[in-house]
PDB file of N, CA and C in Angstrom:
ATOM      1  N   UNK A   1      -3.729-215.874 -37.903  1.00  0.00           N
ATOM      2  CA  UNK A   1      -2.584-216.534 -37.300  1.00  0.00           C
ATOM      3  C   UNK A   1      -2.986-217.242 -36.015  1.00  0.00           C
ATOM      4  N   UNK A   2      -3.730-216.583 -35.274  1.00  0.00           N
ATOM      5  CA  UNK A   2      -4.245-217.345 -34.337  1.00  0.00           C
ATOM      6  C   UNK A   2      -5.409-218.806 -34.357  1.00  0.00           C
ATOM      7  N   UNK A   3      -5.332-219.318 -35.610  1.00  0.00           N
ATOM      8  CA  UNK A   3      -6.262-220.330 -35.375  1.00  0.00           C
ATOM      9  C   UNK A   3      -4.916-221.032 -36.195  1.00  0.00           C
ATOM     10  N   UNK A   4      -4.509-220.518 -36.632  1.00  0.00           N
ATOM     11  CA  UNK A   4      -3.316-221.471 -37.333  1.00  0.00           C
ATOM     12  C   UNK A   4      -2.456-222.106 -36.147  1.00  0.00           C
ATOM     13  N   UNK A   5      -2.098-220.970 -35.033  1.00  0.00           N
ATOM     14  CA  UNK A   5      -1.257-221.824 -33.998  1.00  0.00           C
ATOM     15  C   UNK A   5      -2.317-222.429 -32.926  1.00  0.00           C
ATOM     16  N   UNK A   6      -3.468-222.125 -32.412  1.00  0.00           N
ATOM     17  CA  UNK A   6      -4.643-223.447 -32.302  1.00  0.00           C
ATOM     18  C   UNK A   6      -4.432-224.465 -32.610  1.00  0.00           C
ATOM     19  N   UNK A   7      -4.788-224.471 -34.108  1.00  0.00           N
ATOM     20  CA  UNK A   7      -4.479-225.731 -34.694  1.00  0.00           C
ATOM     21  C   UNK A   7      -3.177-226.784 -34.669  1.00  0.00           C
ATOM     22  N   UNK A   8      -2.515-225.974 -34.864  1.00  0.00           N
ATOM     23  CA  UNK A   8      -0.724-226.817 -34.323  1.00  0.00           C
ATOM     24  C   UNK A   8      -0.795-227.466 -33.217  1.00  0.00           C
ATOM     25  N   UNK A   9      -1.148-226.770 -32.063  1.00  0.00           N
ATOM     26  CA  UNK A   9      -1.127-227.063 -30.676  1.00  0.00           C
ATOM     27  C   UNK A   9      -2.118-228.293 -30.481  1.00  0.00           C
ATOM     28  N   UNK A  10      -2.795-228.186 -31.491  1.00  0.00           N
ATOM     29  CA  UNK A  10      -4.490-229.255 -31.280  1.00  0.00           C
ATOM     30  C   UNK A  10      -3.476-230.608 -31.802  1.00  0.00           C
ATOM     31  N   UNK A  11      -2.846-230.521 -32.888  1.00  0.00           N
ATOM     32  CA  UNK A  11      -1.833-231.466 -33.959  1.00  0.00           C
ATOM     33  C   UNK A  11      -1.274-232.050 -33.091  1.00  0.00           C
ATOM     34  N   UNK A  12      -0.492-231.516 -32.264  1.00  0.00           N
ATOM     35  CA  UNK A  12       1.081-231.802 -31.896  1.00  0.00           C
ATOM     36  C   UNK A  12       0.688-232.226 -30.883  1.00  0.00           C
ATOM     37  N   UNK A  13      -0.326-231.544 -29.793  1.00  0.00           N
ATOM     38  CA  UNK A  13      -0.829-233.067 -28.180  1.00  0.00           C
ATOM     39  C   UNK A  13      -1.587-233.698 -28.934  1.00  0.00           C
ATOM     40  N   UNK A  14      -2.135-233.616 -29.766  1.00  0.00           N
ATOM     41  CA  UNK A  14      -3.091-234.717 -30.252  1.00  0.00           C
ATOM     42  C   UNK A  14      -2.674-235.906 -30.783  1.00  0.00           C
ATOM     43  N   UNK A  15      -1.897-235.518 -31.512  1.00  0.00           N
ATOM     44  CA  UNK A  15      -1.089-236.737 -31.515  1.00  0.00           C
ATOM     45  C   UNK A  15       0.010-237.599 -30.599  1.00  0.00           C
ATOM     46  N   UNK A  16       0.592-236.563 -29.583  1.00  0.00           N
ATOM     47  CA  UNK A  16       1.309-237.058 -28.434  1.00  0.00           C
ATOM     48  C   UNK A  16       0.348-237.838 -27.511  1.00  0.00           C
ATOM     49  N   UNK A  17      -0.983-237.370 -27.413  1.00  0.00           N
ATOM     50  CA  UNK A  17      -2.003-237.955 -26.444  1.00  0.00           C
ATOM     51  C   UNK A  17      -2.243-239.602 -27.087  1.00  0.00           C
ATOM     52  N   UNK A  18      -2.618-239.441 -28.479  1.00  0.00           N
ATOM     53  CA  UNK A  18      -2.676-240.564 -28.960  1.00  0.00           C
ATOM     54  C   UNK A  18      -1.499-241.784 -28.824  1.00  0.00           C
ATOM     55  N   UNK A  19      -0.253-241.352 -28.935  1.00  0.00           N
ATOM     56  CA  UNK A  19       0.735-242.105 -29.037  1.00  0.00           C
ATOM     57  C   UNK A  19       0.411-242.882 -27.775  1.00  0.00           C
ATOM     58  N   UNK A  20       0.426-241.948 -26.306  1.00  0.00           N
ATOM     59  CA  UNK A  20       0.692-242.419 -25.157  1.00  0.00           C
ATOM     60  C   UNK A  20      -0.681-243.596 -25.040  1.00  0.00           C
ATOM     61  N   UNK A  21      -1.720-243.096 -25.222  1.00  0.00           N
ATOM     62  CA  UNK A  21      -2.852-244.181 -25.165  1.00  0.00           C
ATOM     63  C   UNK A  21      -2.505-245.519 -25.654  1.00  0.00           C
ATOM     64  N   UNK A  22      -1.787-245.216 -26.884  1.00  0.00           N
ATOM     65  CA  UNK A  22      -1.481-246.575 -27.478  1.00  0.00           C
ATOM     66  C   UNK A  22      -0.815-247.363 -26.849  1.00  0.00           C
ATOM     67  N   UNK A  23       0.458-246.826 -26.051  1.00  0.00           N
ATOM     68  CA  UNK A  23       1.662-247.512 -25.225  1.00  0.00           C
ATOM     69  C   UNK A  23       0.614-247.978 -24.277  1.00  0.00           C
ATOM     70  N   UNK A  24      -0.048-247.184 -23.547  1.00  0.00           N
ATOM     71  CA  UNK A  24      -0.673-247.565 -22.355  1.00  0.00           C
ATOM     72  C   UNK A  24      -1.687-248.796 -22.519  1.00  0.00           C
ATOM     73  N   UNK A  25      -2.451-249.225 -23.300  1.00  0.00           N
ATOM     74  CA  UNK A  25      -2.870-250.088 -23.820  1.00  0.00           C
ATOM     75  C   UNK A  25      -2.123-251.030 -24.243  1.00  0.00           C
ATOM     76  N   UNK A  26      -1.152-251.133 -24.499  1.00  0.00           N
ATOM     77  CA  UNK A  26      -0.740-252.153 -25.068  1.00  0.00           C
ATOM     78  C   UNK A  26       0.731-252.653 -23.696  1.00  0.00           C
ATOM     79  N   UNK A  27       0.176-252.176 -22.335  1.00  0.00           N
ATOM     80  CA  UNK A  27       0.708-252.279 -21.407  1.00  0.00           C
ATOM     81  C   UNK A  27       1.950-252.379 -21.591  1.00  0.00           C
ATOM     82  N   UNK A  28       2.676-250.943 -21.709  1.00  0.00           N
ATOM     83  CA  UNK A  28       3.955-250.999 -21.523  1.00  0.00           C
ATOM     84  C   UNK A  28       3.752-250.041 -20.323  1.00  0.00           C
ATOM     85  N   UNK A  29       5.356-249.794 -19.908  1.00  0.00           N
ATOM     86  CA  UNK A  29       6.004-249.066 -18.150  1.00  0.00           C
ATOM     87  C   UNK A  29       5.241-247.792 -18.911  1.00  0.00           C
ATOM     88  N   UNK A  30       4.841-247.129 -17.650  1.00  0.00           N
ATOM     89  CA  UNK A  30       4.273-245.399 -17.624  1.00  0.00           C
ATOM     90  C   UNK A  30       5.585-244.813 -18.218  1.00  0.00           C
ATOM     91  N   UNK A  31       6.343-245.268 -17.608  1.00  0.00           N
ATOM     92  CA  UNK A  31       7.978-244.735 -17.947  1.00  0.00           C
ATOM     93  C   UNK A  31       7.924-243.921 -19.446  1.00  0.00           C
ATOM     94  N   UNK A  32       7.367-245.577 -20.018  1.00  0.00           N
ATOM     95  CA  UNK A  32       8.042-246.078 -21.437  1.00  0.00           C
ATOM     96  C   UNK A  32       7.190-244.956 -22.219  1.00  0.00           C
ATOM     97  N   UNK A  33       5.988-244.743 -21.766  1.00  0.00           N
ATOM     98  CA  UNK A  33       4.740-243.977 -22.528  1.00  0.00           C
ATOM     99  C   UNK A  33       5.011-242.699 -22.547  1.00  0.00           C
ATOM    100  N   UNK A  34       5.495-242.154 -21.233  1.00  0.00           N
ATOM    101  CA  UNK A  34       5.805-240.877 -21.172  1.00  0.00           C
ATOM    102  C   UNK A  34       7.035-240.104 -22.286  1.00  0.00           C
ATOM    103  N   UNK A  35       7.811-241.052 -22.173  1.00  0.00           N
ATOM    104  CA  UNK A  35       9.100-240.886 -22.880  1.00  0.00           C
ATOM    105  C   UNK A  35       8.543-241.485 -24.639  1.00  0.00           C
ATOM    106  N   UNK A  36       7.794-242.018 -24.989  1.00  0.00           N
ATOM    107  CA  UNK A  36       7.711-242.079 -25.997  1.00  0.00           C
ATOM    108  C   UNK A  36       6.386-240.858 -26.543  1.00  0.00           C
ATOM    109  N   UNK A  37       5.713-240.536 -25.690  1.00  0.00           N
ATOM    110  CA  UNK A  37       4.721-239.204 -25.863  1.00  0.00           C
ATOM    111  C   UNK A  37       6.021-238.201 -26.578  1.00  0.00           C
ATOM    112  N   UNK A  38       6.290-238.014 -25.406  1.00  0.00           N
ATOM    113  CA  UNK A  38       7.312-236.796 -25.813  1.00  0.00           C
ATOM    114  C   UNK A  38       8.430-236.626 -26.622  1.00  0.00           C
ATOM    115  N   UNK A  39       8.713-238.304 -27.007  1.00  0.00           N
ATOM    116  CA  UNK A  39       9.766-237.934 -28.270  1.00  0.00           C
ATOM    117  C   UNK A  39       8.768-237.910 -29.416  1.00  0.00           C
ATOM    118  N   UNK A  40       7.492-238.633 -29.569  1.00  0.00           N
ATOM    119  CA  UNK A  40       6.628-238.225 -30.578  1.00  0.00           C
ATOM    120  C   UNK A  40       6.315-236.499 -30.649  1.00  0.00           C
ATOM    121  N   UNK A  41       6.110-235.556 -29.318  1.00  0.00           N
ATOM    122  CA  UNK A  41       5.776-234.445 -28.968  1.00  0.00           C
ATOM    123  C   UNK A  41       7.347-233.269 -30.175  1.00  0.00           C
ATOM    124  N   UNK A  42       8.539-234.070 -29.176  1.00  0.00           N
ATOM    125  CA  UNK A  42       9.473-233.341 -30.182  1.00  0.00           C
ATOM    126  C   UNK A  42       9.885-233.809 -31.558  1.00  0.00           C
ATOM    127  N   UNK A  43       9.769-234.587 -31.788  1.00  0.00           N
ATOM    128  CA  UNK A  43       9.744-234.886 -33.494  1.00  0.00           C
ATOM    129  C   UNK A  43       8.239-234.095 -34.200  1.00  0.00           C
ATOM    130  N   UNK A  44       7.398-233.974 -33.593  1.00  0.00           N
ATOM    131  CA  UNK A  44       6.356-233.119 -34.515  1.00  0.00           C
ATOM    132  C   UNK A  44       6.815-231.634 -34.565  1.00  0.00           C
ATOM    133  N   UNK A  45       7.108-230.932 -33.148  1.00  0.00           N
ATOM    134  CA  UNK A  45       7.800-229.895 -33.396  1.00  0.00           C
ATOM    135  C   UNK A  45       8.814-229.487 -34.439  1.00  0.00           C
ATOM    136  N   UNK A  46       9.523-230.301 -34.715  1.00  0.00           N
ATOM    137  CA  UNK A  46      10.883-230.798 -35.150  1.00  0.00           C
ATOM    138  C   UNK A  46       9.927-230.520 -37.057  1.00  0.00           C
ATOM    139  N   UNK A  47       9.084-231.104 -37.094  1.00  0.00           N
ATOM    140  CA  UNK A  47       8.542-231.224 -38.411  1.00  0.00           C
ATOM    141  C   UNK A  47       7.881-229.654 -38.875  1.00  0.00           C
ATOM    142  N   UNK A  48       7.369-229.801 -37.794  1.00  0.00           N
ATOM    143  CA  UNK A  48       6.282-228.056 -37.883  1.00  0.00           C
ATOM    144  C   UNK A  48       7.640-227.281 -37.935  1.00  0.00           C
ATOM    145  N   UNK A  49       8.572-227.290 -37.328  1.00  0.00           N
ATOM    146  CA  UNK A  49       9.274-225.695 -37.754  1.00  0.00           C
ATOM    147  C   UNK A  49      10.145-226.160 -39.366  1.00  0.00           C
ATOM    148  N   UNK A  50      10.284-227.591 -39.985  1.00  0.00           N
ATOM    149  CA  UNK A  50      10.720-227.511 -41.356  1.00  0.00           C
ATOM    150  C   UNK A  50       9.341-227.049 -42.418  1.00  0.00           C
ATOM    151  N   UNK A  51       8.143-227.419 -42.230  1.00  0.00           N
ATOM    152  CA  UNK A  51       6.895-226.850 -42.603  1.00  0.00           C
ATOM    153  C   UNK A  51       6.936-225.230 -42.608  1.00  0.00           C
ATOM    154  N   UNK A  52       7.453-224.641 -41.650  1.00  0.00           N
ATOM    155  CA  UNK A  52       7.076-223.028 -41.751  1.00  0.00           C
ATOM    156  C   UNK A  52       8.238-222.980 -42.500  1.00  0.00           C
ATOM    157  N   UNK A  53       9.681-223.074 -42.224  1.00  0.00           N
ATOM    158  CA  UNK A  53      10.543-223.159 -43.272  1.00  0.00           C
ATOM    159  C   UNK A  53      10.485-223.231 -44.681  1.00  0.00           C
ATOM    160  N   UNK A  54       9.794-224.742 -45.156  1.00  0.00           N
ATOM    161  CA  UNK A  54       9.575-224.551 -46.289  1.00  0.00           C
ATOM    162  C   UNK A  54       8.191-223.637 -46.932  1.00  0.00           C
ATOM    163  N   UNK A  55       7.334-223.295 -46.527  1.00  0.00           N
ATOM    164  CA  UNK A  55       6.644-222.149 -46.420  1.00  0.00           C
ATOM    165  C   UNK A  55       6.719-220.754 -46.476  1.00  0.00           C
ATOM    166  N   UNK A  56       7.683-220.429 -45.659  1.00  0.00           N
ATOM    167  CA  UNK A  56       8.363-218.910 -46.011  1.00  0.00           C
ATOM    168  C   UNK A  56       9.276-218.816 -47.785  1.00  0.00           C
ATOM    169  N   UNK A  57       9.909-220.197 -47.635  1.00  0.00           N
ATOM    170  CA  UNK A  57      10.587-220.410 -48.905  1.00  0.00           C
ATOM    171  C   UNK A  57       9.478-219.993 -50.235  1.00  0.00           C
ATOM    172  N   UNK A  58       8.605-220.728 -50.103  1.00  0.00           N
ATOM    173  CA  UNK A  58       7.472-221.296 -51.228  1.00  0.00           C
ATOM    174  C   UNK A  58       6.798-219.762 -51.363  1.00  0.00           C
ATOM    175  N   UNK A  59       6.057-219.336 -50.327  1.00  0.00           N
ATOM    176  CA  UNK A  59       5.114-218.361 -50.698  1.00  0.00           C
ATOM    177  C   UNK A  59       5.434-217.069 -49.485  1.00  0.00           C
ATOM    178  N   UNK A  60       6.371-217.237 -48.765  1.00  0.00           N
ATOM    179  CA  UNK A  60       6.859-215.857 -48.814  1.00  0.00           C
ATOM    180  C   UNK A  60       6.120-215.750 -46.988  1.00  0.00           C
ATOM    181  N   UNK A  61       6.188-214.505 -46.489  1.00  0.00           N
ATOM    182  CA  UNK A  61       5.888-214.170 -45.148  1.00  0.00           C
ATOM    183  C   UNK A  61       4.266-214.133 -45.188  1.00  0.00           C
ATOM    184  N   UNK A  62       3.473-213.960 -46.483  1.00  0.00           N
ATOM    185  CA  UNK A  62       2.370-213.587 -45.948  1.00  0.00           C
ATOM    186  C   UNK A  62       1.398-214.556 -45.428  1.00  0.00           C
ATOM    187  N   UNK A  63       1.473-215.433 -45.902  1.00  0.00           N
ATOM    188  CA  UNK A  63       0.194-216.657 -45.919  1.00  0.00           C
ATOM    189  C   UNK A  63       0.687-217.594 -44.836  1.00  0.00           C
ATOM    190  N   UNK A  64      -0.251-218.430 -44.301  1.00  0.00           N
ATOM    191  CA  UNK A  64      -0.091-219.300 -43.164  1.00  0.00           C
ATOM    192  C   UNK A  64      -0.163-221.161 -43.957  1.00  0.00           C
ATOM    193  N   UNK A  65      -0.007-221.188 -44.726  1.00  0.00           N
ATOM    194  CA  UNK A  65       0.262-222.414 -45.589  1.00  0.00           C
ATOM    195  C   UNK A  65       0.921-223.500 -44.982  1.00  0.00           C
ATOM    196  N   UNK A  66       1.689-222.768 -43.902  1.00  0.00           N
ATOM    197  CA  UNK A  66       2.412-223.891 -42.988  1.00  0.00           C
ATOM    198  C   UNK A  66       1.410-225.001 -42.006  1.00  0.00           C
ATOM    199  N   UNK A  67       0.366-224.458 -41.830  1.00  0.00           N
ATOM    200  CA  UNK A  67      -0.011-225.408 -41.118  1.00  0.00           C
ATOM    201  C   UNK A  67      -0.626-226.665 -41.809  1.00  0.00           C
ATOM    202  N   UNK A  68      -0.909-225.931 -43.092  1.00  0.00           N
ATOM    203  CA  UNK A  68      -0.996-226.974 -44.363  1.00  0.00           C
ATOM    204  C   UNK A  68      -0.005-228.416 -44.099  1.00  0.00           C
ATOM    205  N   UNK A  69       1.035-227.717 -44.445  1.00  0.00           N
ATOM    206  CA  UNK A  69       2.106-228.223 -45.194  1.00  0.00           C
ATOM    207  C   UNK A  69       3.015-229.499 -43.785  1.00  0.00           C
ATOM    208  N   UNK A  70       2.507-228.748 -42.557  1.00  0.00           N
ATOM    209  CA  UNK A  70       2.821-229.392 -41.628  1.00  0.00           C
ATOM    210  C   UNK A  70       2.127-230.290 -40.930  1.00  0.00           C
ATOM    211  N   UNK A  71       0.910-230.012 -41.409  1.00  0.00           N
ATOM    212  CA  UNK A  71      -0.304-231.300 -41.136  1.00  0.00           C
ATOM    213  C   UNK A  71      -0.164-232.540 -42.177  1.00  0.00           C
ATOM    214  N   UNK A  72       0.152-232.082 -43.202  1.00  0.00           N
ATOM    215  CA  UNK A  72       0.322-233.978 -43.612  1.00  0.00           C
ATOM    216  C   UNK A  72       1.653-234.284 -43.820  1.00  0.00           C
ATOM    217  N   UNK A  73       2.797-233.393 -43.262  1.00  0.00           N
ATOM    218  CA  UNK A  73       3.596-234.140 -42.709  1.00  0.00           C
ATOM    219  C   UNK A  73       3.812-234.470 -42.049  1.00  0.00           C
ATOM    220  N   UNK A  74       3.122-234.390 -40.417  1.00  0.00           N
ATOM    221  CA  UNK A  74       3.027-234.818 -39.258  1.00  0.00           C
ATOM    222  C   UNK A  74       2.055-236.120 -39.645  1.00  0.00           C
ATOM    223  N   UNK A  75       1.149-235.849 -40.603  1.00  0.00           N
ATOM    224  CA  UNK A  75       0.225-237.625 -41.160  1.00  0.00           C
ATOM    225  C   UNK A  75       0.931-238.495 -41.407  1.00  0.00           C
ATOM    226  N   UNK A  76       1.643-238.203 -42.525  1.00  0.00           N
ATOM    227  CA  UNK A  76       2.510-239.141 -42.955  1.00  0.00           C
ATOM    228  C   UNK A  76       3.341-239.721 -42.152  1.00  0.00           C
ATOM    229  N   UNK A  77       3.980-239.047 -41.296  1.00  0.00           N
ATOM    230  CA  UNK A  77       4.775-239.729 -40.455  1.00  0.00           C
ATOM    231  C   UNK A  77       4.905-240.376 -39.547  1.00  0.00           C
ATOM    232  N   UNK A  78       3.687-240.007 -38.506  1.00  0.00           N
ATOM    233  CA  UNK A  78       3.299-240.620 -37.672  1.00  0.00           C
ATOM    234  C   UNK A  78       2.306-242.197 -38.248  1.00  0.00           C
ATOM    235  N   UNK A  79       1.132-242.136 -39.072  1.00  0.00           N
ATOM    236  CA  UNK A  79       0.800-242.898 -39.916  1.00  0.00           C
ATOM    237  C   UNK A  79       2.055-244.102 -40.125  1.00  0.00           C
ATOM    238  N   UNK A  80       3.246-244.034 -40.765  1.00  0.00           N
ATOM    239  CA  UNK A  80       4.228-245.072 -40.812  1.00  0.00           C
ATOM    240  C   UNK A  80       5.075-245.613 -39.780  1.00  0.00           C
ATOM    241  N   UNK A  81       4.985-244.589 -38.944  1.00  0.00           N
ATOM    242  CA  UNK A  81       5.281-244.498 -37.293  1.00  0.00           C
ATOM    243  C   UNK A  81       4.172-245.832 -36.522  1.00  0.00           C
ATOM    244  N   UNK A  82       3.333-245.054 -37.120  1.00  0.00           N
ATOM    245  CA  UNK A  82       2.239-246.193 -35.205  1.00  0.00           C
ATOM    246  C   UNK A  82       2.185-247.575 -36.262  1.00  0.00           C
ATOM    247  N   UNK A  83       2.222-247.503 -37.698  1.00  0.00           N
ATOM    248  CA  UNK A  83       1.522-248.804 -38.542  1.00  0.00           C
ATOM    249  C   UNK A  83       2.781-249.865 -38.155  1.00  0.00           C
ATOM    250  N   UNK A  84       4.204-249.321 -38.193  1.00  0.00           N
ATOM    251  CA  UNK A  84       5.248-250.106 -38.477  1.00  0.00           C
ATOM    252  C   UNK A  84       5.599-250.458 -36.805  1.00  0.00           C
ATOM    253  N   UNK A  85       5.003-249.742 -35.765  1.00  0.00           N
ATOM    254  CA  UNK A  85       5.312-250.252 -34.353  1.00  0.00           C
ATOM    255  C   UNK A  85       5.032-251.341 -33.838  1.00  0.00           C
ATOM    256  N   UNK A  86       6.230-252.078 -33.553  1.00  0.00           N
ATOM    257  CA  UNK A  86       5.954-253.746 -33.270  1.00  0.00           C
ATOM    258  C   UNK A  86       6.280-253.396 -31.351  1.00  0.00           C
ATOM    259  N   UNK A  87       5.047-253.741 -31.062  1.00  0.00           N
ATOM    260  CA  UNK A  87       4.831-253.448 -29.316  1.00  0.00           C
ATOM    261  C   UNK A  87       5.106-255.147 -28.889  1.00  0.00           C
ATOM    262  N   UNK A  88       5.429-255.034 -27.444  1.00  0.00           N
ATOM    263  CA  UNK A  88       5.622-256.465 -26.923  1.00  0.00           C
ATOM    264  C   UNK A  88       4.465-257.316 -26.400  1.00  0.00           C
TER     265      UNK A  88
END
Protein backbone atom coordinates (compact mmCIF):
# COMPACT_ATOMS: atom_id res chain seq x y z
CA UNK A 1 0.00 0.00 0.00
CA UNK A 2 2.67 2.19 0.53
CA UNK A 3 4.17 2.43 -2.89
CA UNK A 4 0.71 2.50 -4.26
CA UNK A 5 0.07 5.91 -2.40
CA UNK A 6 3.86 7.04 -3.55
CA UNK A 7 2.83 6.53 -6.65
CA UNK A 8 -0.50 8.62 -6.60
CA UNK A 9 1.26 11.42 -4.98
CA UNK A 10 4.16 11.11 -7.80
CA UNK A 11 0.71 11.15 -10.49
CA UNK A 12 -1.20 13.84 -9.10
CA UNK A 13 1.98 16.78 -8.60
CA UNK A 14 3.31 15.40 -11.51
CA UNK A 15 1.00 16.20 -13.43
CA UNK A 16 -0.05 19.50 -11.60
CA UNK A 17 3.77 20.47 -11.99
CA UNK A 18 3.47 19.79 -15.60
CA UNK A 19 0.30 21.68 -16.22
CA UNK A 20 1.81 24.81 -14.47
CA UNK A 21 5.10 24.66 -16.66
CA UNK A 22 2.98 24.67 -19.56
CA UNK A 23 0.94 27.92 -18.53
CA UNK A 24 4.18 29.40 -17.55
CA UNK A 25 5.69 28.99 -20.86
CA UNK A 26 3.26 29.87 -22.78
CA UNK A 27 3.31 33.20 -20.69
CA UNK A 28 0.24 33.43 -19.02
CA UNK A 29 -0.40 35.58 -15.25
CA UNK A 30 1.37 33.38 -12.29
CA UNK A 31 -2.19 33.95 -11.15
CA UNK A 32 -3.55 32.04 -14.07
CA UNK A 33 -0.93 28.98 -13.57
CA UNK A 34 -1.43 28.63 -10.07
CA UNK A 35 -5.13 28.37 -10.30
CA UNK A 36 -5.01 26.21 -13.19
CA UNK A 37 -2.22 23.76 -11.35
CA UNK A 38 -4.62 23.27 -8.80
CA UNK A 39 -7.81 22.81 -10.52
CA UNK A 40 -5.78 20.21 -12.60
CA UNK A 41 -4.42 19.05 -8.81
CA UNK A 42 -8.31 18.68 -7.77
CA UNK A 43 -9.80 17.10 -10.72
CA UNK A 44 -7.06 14.25 -10.48
CA UNK A 45 -8.01 13.77 -6.93
CA UNK A 46 -11.52 13.91 -7.96
CA UNK A 47 -10.58 10.91 -10.49
CA UNK A 48 -8.32 8.82 -8.05
CA UNK A 49 -11.06 8.55 -5.41
CA UNK A 50 -13.74 7.27 -8.50
CA UNK A 51 -10.68 4.73 -9.38
CA UNK A 52 -10.56 3.30 -5.73
CA UNK A 53 -14.34 3.31 -5.93
CA UNK A 54 -14.57 1.47 -8.85
CA UNK A 55 -11.93 -0.90 -7.52
CA UNK A 56 -13.40 -1.85 -4.27
CA UNK A 57 -16.54 -2.52 -6.57
CA UNK A 58 -14.53 -4.80 -9.15
CA UNK A 59 -12.17 -6.78 -6.92
CA UNK A 60 -13.10 -6.19 -3.51
CA UNK A 61 -10.83 -4.63 -0.40
CA UNK A 62 -7.88 -6.69 -1.05
CA UNK A 63 -5.83 -5.64 -4.02
CA UNK A 64 -4.50 -2.15 -4.84
CA UNK A 65 -5.71 -2.15 -8.61
CA UNK A 66 -6.70 1.35 -8.04
CA UNK A 67 -3.74 2.86 -8.82
CA UNK A 68 -4.04 0.94 -12.01
CA UNK A 69 -7.21 1.99 -12.85
CA UNK A 70 -6.51 5.60 -11.81
CA UNK A 71 -3.42 6.05 -13.77
CA UNK A 72 -4.91 5.85 -17.16
CA UNK A 73 -7.59 7.67 -16.15
CA UNK A 74 -5.76 10.51 -15.03
CA UNK A 75 -3.85 9.73 -18.92
CA UNK A 76 -6.63 9.93 -20.65
CA UNK A 77 -7.78 12.90 -19.37
CA UNK A 78 -5.35 15.06 -18.96
CA UNK A 79 -3.86 13.82 -22.53
CA UNK A 80 -7.35 15.44 -24.10
CA UNK A 81 -7.01 18.14 -21.58
CA UNK A 82 -3.38 19.72 -22.51
CA UNK A 83 -3.95 18.40 -26.56
CA UNK A 84 -7.37 20.36 -26.85
CA UNK A 85 -5.87 23.62 -24.81
CA UNK A 86 -6.02 26.61 -27.01
CA UNK A 87 -3.49 29.11 -24.93
CA UNK A 88 -3.28 32.88 -26.03
Amino acid sequence: MEAAGFLMLITLFGVSIYDFNILKKSKVKISKCFSGAFFTLFINIVIFIIAMALEQVIYGYTKDHWVIIGMILIGAFNYFRFKGRKLR
